[in-house]
Structure formats: structure tokens, C-alpha cells
Protein backbone atom coordinates (compact mmCIF):
# COMPACT_ATOMS: atom_id res chain seq x y z
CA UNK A 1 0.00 0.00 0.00
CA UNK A 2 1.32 3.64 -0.99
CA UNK A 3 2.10 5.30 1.90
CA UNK A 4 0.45 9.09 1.28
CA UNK A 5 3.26 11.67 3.12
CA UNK A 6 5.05 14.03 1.20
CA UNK A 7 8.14 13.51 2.05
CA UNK A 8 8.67 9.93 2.51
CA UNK A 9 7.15 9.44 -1.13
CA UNK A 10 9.49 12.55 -2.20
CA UNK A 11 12.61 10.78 -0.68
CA UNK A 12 12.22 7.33 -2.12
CA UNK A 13 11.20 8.65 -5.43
CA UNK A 14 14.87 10.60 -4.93
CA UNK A 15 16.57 7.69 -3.93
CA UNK A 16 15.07 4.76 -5.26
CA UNK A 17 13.61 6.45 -8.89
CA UNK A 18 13.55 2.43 -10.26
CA UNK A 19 11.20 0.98 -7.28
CA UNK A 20 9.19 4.15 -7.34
CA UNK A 21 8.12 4.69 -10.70
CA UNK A 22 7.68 1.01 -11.50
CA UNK A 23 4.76 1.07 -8.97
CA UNK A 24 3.30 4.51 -10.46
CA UNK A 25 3.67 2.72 -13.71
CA UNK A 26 1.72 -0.09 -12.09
CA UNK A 27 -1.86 1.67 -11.95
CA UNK A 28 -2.05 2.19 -15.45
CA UNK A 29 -2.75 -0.94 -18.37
CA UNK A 30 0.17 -1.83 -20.41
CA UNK A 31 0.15 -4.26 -23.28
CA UNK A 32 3.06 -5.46 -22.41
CA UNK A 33 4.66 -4.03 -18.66
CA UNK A 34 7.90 -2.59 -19.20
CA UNK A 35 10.84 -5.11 -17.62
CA UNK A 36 12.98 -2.48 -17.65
CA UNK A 37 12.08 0.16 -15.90
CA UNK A 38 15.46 3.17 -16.31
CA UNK A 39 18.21 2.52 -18.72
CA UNK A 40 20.56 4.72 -20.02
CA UNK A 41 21.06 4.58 -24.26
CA UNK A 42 23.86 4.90 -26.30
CA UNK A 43 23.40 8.72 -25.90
CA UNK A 44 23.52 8.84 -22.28
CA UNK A 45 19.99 9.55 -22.02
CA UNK A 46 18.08 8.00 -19.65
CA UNK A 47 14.86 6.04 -21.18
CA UNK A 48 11.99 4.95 -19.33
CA UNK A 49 9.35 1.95 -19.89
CA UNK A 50 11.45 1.58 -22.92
CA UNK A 51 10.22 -2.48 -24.11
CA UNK A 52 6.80 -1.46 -22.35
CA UNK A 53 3.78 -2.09 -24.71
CA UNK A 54 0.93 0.76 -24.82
CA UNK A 55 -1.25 3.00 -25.87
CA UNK A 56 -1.98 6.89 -24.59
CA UNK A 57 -5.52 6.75 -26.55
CA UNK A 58 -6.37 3.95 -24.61
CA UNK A 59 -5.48 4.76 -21.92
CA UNK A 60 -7.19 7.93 -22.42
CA UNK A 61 -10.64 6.62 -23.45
CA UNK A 62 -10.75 2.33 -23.95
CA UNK A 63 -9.92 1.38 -20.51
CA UNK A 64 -12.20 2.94 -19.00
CA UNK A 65 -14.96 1.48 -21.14
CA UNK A 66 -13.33 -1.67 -20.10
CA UNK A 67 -13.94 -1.13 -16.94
CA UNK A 68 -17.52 -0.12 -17.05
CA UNK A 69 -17.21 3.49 -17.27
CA UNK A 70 -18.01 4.37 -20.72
CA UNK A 71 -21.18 6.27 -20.17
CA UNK A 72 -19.43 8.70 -17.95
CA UNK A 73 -19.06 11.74 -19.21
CA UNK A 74 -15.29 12.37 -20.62
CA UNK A 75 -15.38 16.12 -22.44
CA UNK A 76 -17.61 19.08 -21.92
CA UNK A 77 -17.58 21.10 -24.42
CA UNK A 78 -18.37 24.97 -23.72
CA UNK A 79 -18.59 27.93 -25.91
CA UNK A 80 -19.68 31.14 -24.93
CA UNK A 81 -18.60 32.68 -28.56
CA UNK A 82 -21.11 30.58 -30.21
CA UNK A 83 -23.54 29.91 -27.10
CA UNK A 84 -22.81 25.98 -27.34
CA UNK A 85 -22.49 23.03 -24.60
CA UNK A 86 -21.88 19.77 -25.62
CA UNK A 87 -20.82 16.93 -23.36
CA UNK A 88 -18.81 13.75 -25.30
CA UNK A 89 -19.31 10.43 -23.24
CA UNK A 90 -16.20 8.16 -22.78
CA UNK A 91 -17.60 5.68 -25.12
CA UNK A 92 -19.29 8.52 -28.12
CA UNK A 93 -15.17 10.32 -27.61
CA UNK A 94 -13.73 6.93 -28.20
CA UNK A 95 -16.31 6.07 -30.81
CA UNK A 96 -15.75 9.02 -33.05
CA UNK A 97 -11.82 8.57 -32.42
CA UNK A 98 -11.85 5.43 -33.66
CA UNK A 99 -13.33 6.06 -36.34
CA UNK A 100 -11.04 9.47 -37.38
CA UNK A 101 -8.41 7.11 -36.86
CA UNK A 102 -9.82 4.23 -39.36
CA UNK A 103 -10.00 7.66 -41.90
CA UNK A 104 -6.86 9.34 -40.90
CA UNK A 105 -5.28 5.53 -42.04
CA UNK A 106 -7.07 5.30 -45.46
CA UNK A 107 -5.29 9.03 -45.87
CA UNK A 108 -1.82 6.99 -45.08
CA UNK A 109 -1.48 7.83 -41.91
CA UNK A 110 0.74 4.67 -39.80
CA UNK A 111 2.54 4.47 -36.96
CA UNK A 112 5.76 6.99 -36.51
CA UNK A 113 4.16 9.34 -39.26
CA UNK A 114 4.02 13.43 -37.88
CA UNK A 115 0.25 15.49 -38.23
CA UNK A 116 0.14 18.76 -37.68
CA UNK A 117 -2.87 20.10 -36.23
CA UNK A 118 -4.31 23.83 -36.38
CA UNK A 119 -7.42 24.20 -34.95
CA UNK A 120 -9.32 26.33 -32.67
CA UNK A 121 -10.74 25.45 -29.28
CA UNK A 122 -13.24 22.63 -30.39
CA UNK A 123 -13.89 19.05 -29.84
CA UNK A 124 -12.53 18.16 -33.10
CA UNK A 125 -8.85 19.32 -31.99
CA UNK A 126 -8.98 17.01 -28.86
CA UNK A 127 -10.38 14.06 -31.34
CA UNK A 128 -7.41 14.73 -33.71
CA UNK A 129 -4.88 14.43 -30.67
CA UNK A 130 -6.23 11.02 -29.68
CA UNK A 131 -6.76 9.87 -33.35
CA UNK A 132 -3.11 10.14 -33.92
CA UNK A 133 -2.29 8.72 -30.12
CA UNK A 134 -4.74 6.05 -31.46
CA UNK A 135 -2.62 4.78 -34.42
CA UNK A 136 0.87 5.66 -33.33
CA UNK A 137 1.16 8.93 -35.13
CA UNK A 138 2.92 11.95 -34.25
CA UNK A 139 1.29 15.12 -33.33
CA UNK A 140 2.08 18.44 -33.43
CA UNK A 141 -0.38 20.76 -32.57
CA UNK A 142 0.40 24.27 -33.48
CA UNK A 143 -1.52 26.90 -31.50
CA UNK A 144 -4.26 28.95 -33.18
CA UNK A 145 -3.34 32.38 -32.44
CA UNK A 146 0.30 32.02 -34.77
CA UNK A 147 0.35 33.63 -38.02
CA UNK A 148 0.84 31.84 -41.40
CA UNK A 149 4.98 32.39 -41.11
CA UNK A 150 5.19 30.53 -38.01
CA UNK A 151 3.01 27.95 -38.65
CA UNK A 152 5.18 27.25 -42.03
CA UNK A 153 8.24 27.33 -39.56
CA UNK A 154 6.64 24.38 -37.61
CA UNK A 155 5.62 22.43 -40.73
CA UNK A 156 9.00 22.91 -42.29
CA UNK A 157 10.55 21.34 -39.10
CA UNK A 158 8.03 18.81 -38.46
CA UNK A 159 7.44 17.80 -41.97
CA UNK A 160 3.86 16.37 -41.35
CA UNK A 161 2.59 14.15 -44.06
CA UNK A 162 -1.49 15.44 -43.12
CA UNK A 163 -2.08 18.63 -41.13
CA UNK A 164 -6.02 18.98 -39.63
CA UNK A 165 -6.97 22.38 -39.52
CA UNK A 166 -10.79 23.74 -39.22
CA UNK A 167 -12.20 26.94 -41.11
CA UNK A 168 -12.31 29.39 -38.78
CA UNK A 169 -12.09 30.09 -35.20
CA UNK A 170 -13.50 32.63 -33.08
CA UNK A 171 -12.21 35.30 -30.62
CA UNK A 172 -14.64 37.70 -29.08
CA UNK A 173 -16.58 38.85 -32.08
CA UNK A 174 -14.12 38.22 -34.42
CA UNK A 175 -13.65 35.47 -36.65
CA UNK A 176 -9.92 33.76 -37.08
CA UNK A 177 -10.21 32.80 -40.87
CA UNK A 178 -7.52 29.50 -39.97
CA UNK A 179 -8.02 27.74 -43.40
CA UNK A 180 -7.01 31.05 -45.37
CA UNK A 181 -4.09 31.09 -42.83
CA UNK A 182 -2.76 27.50 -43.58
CA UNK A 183 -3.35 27.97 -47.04
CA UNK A 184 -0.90 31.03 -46.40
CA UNK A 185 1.68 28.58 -44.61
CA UNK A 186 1.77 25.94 -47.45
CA UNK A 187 2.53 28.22 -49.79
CA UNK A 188 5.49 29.78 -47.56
CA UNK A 189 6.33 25.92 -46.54
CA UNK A 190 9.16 24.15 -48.44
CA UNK A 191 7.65 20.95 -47.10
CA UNK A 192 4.29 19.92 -48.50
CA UNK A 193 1.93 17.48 -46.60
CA UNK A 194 -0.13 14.80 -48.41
CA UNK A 195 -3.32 15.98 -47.87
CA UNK A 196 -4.90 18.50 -45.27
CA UNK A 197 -8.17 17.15 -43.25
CA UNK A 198 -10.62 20.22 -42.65
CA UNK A 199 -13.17 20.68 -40.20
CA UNK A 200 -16.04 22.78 -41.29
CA UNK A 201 -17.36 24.89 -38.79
CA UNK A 202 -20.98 25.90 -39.38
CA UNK A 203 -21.26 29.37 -41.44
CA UNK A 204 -21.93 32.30 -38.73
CA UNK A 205 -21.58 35.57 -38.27
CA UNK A 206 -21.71 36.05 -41.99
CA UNK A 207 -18.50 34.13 -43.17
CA UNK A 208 -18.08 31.80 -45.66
CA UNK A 209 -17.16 28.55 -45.45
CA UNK A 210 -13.27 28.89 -47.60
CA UNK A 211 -13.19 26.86 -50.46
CA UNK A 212 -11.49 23.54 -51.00
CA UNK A 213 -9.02 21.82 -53.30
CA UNK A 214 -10.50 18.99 -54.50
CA UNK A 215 -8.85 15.57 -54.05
CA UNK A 216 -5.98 17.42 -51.46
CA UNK A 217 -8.49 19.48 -48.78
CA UNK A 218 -10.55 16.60 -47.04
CA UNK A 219 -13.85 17.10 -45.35
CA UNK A 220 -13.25 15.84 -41.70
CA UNK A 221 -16.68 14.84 -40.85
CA UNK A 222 -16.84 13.27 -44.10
CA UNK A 223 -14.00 11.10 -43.62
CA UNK A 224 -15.43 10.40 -40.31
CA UNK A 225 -18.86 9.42 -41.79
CA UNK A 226 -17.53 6.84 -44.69
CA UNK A 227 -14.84 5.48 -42.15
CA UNK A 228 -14.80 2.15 -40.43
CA UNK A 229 -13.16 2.19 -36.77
CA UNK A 230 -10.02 1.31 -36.04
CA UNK A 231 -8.43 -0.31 -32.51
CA UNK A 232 -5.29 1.16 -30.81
CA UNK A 233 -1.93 0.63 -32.12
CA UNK A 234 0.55 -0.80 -30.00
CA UNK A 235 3.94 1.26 -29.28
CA UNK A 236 6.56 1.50 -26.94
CA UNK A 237 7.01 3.66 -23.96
CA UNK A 238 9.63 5.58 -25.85
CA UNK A 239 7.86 6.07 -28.64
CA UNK A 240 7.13 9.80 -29.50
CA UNK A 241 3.43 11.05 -28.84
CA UNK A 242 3.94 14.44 -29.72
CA UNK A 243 5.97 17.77 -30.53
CA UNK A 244 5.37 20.58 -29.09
CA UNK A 245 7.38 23.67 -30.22
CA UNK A 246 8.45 26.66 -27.35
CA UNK A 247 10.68 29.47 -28.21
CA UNK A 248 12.69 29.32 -24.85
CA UNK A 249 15.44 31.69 -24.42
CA UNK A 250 16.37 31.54 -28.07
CA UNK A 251 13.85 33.23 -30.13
CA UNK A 252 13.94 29.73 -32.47
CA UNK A 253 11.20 27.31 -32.06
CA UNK A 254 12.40 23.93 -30.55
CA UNK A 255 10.73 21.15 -30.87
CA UNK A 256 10.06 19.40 -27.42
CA UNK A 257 9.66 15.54 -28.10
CA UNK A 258 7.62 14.07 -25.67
CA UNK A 259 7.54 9.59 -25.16
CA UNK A 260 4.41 7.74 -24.39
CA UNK A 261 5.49 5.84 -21.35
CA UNK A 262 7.05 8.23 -19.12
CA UNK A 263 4.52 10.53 -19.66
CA UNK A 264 1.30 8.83 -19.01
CA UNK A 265 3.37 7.40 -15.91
CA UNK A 266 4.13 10.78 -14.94
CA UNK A 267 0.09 12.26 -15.61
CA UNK A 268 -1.79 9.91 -13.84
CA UNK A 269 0.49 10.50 -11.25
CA UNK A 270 0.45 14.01 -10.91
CA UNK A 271 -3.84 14.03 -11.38
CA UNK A 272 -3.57 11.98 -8.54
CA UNK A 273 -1.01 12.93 -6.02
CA UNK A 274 -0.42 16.94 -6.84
CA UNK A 275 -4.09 17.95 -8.51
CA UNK A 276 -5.62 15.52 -5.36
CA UNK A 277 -8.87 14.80 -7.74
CA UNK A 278 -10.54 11.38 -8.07
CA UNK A 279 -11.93 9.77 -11.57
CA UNK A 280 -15.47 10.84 -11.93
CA UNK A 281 -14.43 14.20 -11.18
CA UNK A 282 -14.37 17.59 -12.83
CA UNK A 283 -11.23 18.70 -13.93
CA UNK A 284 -10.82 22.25 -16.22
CA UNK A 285 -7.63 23.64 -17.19
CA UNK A 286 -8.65 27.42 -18.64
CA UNK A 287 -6.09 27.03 -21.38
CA UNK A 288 -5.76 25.92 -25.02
CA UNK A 289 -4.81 23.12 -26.48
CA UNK A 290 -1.59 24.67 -28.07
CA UNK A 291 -0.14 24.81 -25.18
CA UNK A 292 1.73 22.29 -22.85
CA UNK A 293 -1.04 22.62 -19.91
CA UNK A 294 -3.30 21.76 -22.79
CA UNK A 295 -2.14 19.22 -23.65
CA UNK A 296 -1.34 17.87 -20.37
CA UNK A 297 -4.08 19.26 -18.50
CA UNK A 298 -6.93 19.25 -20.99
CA UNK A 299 -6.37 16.12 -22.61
CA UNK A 300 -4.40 13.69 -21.83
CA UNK A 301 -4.53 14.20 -17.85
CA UNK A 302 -7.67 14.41 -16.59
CA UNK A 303 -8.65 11.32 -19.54
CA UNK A 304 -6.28 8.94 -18.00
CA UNK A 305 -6.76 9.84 -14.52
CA UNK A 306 -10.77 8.95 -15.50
CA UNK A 307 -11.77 12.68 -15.18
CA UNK A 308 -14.65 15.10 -16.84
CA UNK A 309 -12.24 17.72 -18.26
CA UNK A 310 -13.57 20.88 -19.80
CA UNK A 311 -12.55 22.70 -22.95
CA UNK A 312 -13.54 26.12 -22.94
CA UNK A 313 -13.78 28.34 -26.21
CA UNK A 314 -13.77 31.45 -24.82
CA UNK A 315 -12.26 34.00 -22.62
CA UNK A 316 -11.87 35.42 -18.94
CA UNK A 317 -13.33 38.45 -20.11
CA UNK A 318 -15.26 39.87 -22.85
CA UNK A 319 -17.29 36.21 -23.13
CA UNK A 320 -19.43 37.66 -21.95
CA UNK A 321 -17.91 39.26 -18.98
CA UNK A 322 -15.74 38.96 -16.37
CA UNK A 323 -17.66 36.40 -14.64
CA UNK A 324 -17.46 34.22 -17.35
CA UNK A 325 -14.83 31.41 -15.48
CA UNK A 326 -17.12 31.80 -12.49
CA UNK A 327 -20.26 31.03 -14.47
CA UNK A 328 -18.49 27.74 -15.85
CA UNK A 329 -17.27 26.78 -12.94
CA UNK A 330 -20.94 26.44 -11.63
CA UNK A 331 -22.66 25.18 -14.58
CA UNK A 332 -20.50 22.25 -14.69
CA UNK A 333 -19.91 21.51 -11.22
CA UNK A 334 -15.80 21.90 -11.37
CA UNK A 335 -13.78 20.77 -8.60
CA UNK A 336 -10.86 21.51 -9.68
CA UNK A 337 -9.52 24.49 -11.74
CA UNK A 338 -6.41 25.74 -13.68
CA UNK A 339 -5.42 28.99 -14.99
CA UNK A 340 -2.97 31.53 -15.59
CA UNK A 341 -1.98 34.59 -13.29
CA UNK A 342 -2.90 36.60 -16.93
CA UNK A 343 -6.85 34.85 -16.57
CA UNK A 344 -6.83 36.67 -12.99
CA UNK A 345 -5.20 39.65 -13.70
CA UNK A 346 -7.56 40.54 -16.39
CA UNK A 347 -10.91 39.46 -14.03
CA UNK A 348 -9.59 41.68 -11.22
CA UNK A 349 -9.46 44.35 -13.30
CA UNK A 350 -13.03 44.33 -14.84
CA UNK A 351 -14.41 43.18 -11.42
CA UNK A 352 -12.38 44.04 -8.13
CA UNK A 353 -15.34 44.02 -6.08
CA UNK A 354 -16.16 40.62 -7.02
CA UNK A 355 -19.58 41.88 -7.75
CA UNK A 356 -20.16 39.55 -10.81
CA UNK A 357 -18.13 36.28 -8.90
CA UNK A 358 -21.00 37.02 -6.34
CA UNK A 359 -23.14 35.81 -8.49
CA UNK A 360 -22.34 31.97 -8.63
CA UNK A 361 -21.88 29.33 -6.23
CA UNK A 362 -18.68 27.38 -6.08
CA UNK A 363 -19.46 25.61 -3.52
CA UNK A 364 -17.77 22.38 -5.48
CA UNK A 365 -14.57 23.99 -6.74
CA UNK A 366 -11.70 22.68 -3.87
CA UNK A 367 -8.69 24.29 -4.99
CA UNK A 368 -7.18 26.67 -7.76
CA UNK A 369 -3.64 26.14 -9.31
CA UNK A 370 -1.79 28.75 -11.37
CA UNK A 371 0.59 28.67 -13.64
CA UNK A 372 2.31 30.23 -16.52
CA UNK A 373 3.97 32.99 -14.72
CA UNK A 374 4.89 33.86 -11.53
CA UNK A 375 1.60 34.80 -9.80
CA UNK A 376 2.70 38.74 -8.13
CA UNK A 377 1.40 38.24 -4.43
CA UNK A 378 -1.24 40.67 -4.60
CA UNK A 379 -2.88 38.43 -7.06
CA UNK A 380 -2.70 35.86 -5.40
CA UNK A 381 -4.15 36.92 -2.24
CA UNK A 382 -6.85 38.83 -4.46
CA UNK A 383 -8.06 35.84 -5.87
CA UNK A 384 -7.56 33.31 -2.80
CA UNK A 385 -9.75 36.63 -0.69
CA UNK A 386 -12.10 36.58 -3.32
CA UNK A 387 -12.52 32.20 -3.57
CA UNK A 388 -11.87 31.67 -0.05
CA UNK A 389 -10.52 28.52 -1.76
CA UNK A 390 -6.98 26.99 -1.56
CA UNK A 391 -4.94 29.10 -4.01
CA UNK A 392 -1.32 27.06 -5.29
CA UNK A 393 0.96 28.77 -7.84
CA UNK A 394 3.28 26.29 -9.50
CA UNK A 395 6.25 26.17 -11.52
CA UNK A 396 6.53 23.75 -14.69
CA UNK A 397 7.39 24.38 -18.53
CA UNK A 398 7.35 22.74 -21.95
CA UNK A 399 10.06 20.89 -21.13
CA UNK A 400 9.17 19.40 -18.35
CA UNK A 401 5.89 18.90 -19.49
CA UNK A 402 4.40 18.34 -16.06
CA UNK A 403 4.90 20.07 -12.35
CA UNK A 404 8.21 20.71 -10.77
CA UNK A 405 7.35 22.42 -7.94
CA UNK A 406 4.02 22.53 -6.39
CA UNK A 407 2.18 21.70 -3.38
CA UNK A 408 1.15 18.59 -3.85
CA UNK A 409 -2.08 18.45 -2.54
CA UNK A 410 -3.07 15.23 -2.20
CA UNK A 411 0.03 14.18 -0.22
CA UNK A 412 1.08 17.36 1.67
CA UNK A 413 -1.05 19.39 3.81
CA UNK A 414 1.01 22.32 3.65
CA UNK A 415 -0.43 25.59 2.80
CA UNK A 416 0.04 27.53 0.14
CA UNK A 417 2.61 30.72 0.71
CA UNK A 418 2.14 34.32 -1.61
CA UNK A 419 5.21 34.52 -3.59
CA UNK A 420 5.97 30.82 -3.75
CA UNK A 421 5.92 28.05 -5.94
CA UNK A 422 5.70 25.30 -3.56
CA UNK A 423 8.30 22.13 -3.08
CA UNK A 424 10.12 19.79 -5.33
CA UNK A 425 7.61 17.83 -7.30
CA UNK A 426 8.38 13.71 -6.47
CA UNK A 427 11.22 12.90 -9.07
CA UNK A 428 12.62 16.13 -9.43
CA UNK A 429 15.96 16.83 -7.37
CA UNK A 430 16.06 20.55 -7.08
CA UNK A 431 18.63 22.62 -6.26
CA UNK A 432 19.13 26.86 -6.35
CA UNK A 433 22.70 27.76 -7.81
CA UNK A 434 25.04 30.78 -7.52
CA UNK A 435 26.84 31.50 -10.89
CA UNK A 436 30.28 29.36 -9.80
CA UNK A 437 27.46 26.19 -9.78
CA UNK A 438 27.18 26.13 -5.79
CA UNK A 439 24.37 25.31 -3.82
CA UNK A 440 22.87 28.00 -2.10
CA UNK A 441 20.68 28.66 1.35
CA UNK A 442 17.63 29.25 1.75
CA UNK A 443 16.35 32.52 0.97
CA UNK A 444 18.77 33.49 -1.59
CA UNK A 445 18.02 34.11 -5.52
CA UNK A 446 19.97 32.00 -7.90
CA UNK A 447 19.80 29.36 -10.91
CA UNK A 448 16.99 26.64 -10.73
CA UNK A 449 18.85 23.42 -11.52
CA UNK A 450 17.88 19.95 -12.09
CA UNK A 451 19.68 17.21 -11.56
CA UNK A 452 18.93 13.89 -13.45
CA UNK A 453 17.03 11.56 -14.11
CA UNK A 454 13.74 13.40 -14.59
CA UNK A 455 16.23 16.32 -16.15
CA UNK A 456 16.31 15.02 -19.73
CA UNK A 457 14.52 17.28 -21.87
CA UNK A 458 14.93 15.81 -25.79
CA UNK A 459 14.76 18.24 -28.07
């Protein structure tokens, strides 16, 4: 039996990684369970669950039809932009999956192959991710908001041989044409995809649905439609699952490869042990899917752990209002939320009285995390004043693609501190460096630094 105390599970995942993460690994189905749990390969990088058998999508949506669960609901889809909620069961997500998957193959799509998907903040996106999780594929989902230049930079780099896109997104009262924009890319690109798969929003607000190439623009919910459904494609736990591009510190884009094993290992984990929510329960993550926490906290999280998650096409503000996350927070019973220091920022300022917040009962939200940037203290207390709620900022980045420091609530009964990111996540071995590389005390500002294994960031 896991014993549930921060720092006992802290130190043995610190000094006995091997024994540790073999029994996170335990909780999740494998095809085959890795025998090897930690080698290092030729390139002195440390691999994990490398001759493990799996599959992310199923994990993500099969098992837990498998074990009864498939009427629970899986994805709630909200949309204040076009006044739309839809709720996806586990077994009508894995359903239409399986069956983009079965098209996405007949388009040539196999295992190891790269997609890049551009698409707005709709259920289709989160189908695409799985789809490709679902036979093996690569994804690369390139975040809505970049212009036509940097999504050719991404293709180039990637070289995708399908990219999904949609027609148009939405943003306030504006419409983001995103097939004119791709078009735009392709013609900058050097590298040219196969085909590109195009969801076709419903003509509002006036616009027109772009036009198509005929035999190289596919119709996504056509493909869906004539499909048959395919089952999940074994890989292994090093086996990519996706790219996801940050500029860092260099102004290039870098291309963050991220395995299959080690990081379903690492997201049940952290649903369980640092989020502290349960399967069954409703998890939202106020980002988008372009993003790391999107991917991490919108889809592939909260799916494993057994979680409702949320995705939310809209804003903090503006849609319609700065109550907006407070009104979704009610209508769909969250328990637990995640945001950005930016998300607050910009509700305090339309509504420092809380006079709209008062409007809604929370009563099932337990907790708020932040992330993103360092949350200034007055924030912080603003919004923990304002929730009476337990309020933890943590630190975490593309890289890592899941929390380094945190309080990890369902372990630690600490209390969140203003101005603080929390402790060492389990796995990470933190220290704070001066510029000669030495450890310093307590209290003083230096270099975050992280020792292996868990530091080995493949780009």
C-alpha cells in the first residue's frame, strides 16, 4: 500500500527512482509491462518503460470502457462565442476517435508518421490528438493564435505528411479565418503534406465557409462518416506522442519531443497525487490546447486519470464578462480548476469588487492552481480573498511537461505561501545555484537546476 506523506514518497522517489516509478507505472494498463524500468542509451539519455507495450488513446478513453465506465461523461464542451455546450461520453469520444483514426489511415497515416494540427478550441482538436495517439502517429499541434509564417516554420521542421486544420475560429466577435491562414503557410512551406483534413465549422456571423481543393483538402466529418473504426496501435514507452514547439530563451522554435510511457506514468500520477482529484471528477484547465497545460491538463490528464475535463472556447473576459470562469465553474460543477496569473489579472481588473463572482456558487470547486507565470502576491491573495478557496501557484514548462514544484495536494497538507511556488515535485531533485554552480541557502536568488534523471529534456 502507498504510503500518502510528502516527504517519505518525495525521498524514495529521490533515492530509489527504479522501485518508485515502476509502482506509479503499475496503476495504469500496459500491453506489455515494461521489464525495464530506467536505462541509459547509447546517448547517455536516460529512457523509461522503454520495451513497455501501450497505448496513450487507450489509456485515455478504452480502458475505462473496459472497466464499465463508458457512459461517464469524458469532455464538456463549452462555448460562450457561439452559445454551445456539448458533453462527449467516454464511449461517443472513443467512438468518433476510432473512427477518425480508421480515416486518418485510409489518408496513409501509420505508426511513426508526424500530423500537424491547427485548430481552434473545439472538440474536433482534442479528437485529432487522440486519433493520432490512437494509431501511433505523431502530433504536433500548433496553437491557433500564430500567423501563417510561423506555422510554415513548424511544418517545415516537423514535416507532417497530413495537417487537420478547421475553417475558422472565433475570438470575441471576431472570426480567425484559420483555413485562409494555412493555405498562407503551405505556400510559404518548403515541405508539403499529403493531404490536409478540414473541419467545417458551421457558417456564422456572416462568413463563408473557404473553399477547398478537391482531391488534397478533405472534409473531416466526411472522412469520419464513410470510415470504419479502427483499434489502438501498440507502441513502446519511448515512442514519440507528440511535438510541441516553445521558443525558450532563443527566439527559435524547438521542438520538445515528448515519449508515451514516461509521460502517461508521470500524468496519472500528478492528477492523482499533486491535482488531489478522483476519476469521476471535474477537472478544467482554462487554457488551449496549443499549449503544454493543454495538452497535459486538458487532454491527456484528466482522460487517463478517468476525469470530466472541460474545454472552454472562450475568454476570462469579454465572453461575456468577467464572470465568465465563475459562471463555468458552476454550470459544470468543477472541482478543480487551472489557470494563468494573466486569466486573474484581467478578471480583477473588470471586477475588483467581485460583484459579478457574487453571483455563482462554487461551492464544489476545492482548490485553484496557477501557472504560466509567476503569480505577483497581490494576485494571489486577491483571488484566494475573493474564492476563499486553496490558491497554489506552481512552476513547470514545456520541457518538463508536467509540475516541478508545487504543493502537492493530495500528499502534503502544507499551505500555500504568496510569492511561492511550492516544493520539489516527487522525481525532481532541485537545487538553487550561484553563478560558480554552488548550492545556495535558503532565501537566496539563484539558478533553478535539475539534476537527473527526470532532467532530460529531448529536443
Amino acid at each position: 500500500m502507498e504510503i500518502k506523506n510528502y516527504q517519505s514518497m518525495y525521498d524514495e522517489s529521490i533515492h530509489h527512482p527504479i522501485h518508485f516509478w515502476n509502482r506509479q507505472a503499475n496503476k495504469l494498463h500496459w500491453f506489455k509491462f515494461p521489464s525495464n524500468t530506467l536505462h541509459k542509451d547509447e546517448n547517455d539519455l536516460y529512457r523509461w518503460f522503454a520495451d513497455g507495450s501501450m497505448n496513450t488513446c487507450y489509456l485515455a478513453l478504452d480502458d475505462h470502457i473496459q472497466k464499465g465506465r463508458g457512459n461517464q461523461t469524458a469532455l464538456i464542451y463549452d462555448s460562450p462565442v457561439t452559445k454551445t455546450i456539448k458533453q462527449y461520453s467516454y464511449k461517443d469520444l472513443r467512438n468518433t476517435v476510432a473512427k477518425l483514426a480508421g480515416g486518418m489511415q485510409t489518408l496513409g497515416i501509420k505508426k511513426g508518421d508526424t500530423v500537424v494540427i491547427y485548430m481552434p478550441m473545439i472538440p474536433q482538436a482534442v479528437m485529432a490528438m487522440l486519433a493520432c495517439a490512437r494509431l501511433g502517429a505523431v502530433h504536433s499541434v500548433v496553437f491557433g493564435g500564430f500567423a501563417p509564417h510561423e506555422l510554415a516554420l513548424r511544418i517545415d521542421d516537423a514535416k507532417p505528411k497530413l495537417v487537420i486544420s478547421a475553417s475558422y475560429g472565433i475570438e470575441f466577435d471576431k472570426v480567425l479565418p484559420y483555413k485562409p491562414l494555412l493555405d498562407q503557410a503551405l505556400d510559404e512551406a518548403i515541405h508539403k503534406p499529403e493531404h490536409c483534413l478540414i473541419y467545417q465549422r458551421h457558417a456564422i456571423m456572416g462568413v463563408a465557409l473557404p473553399d477547398m481543393k478537391p482531391g488534397y483538402d478533405i472534409d473531416f466529418e466526411t472522412l469520419i462518416f464513410e470510415s470504419n473504426p479502427v483499434d489502438c496501435v501498440p507502441v513502446l514507452g519511448t515512442d514519440p506522442l507528440y511535438v510541441l514547439y516553445t521558443s525558450g530563451t532563443t527566439g527559435k522554435p524547438k521542438g520538445i519531443v515528448r515519449d508515451n510511457g514516461g509521460h502517461a506514468v508521470a500524468m496519472k500520477f500528478s492528477m492523482e497525487h499533486i491535482y488531489n482529484i478522483k476519476p469521476g471528477e471535474v477537472f478544467w484547465a482554462a487554457s488551449d490546447v496549443g499549449w503544454v497545460v493543454g495538452h497535459s491538463y486538458i487532454v491527456y490528464g484528466p482522460l487517463i486519470h478517468g476525469c470530466t475535463t472541460l474545454l472552454y472556447e472562450g475568454k476570462p473576459i469579454k465572453t461575456p464578462d468577467a464572470g465568465a470562469f465563475w459562471r463555468v465553474a458552476e454550470t459544470h460543477h468543477v472541482n478543480v480548476m487551472f489557470t494563468a496569473p494573466t486569466a486573474i489579472r484581467a478578471i480583477k481588473k473588470e471586477d475588483a469588487e467581485g460583484k459579478l463572482f457574487s453571483q455563482y456558487n462554487l461551492s464544489n470547486l476545492r482548490q485553484l492552481f496557477l501557472a504560466g507565470e509567476r503569480c505577483d502576491p497581490s494576485t494571489f491573495d486577491w483571488i484566494k480573498n475573493l474564492l476563499q478557496k486553496p490558491v497554489i501557484d506552481h512552476w513547470w514548462q514545456t520541457e518538463s511537461g508536467w509540475p516541478m514544484l508545487a504543493i502537492m495536494t493530495g500528499i502534503d497538507e502544507d499551505q500555500p505561501k504568496s510569492g511561492s511556488a511550492g516544493k520539489p515535485v516527487c522525481g525532481f531533485h532541485i537545487d538553487i545555484l550561484n553563478e560558480e554552480g554552488k548550492i545556495l541557502n535558503a532565501g537566496e536568488e539563484g539558478f533553478v537546476a535539475i539534476k537527473l534523471k527526470l532532467r532530460n529534456f529531448r529536443a
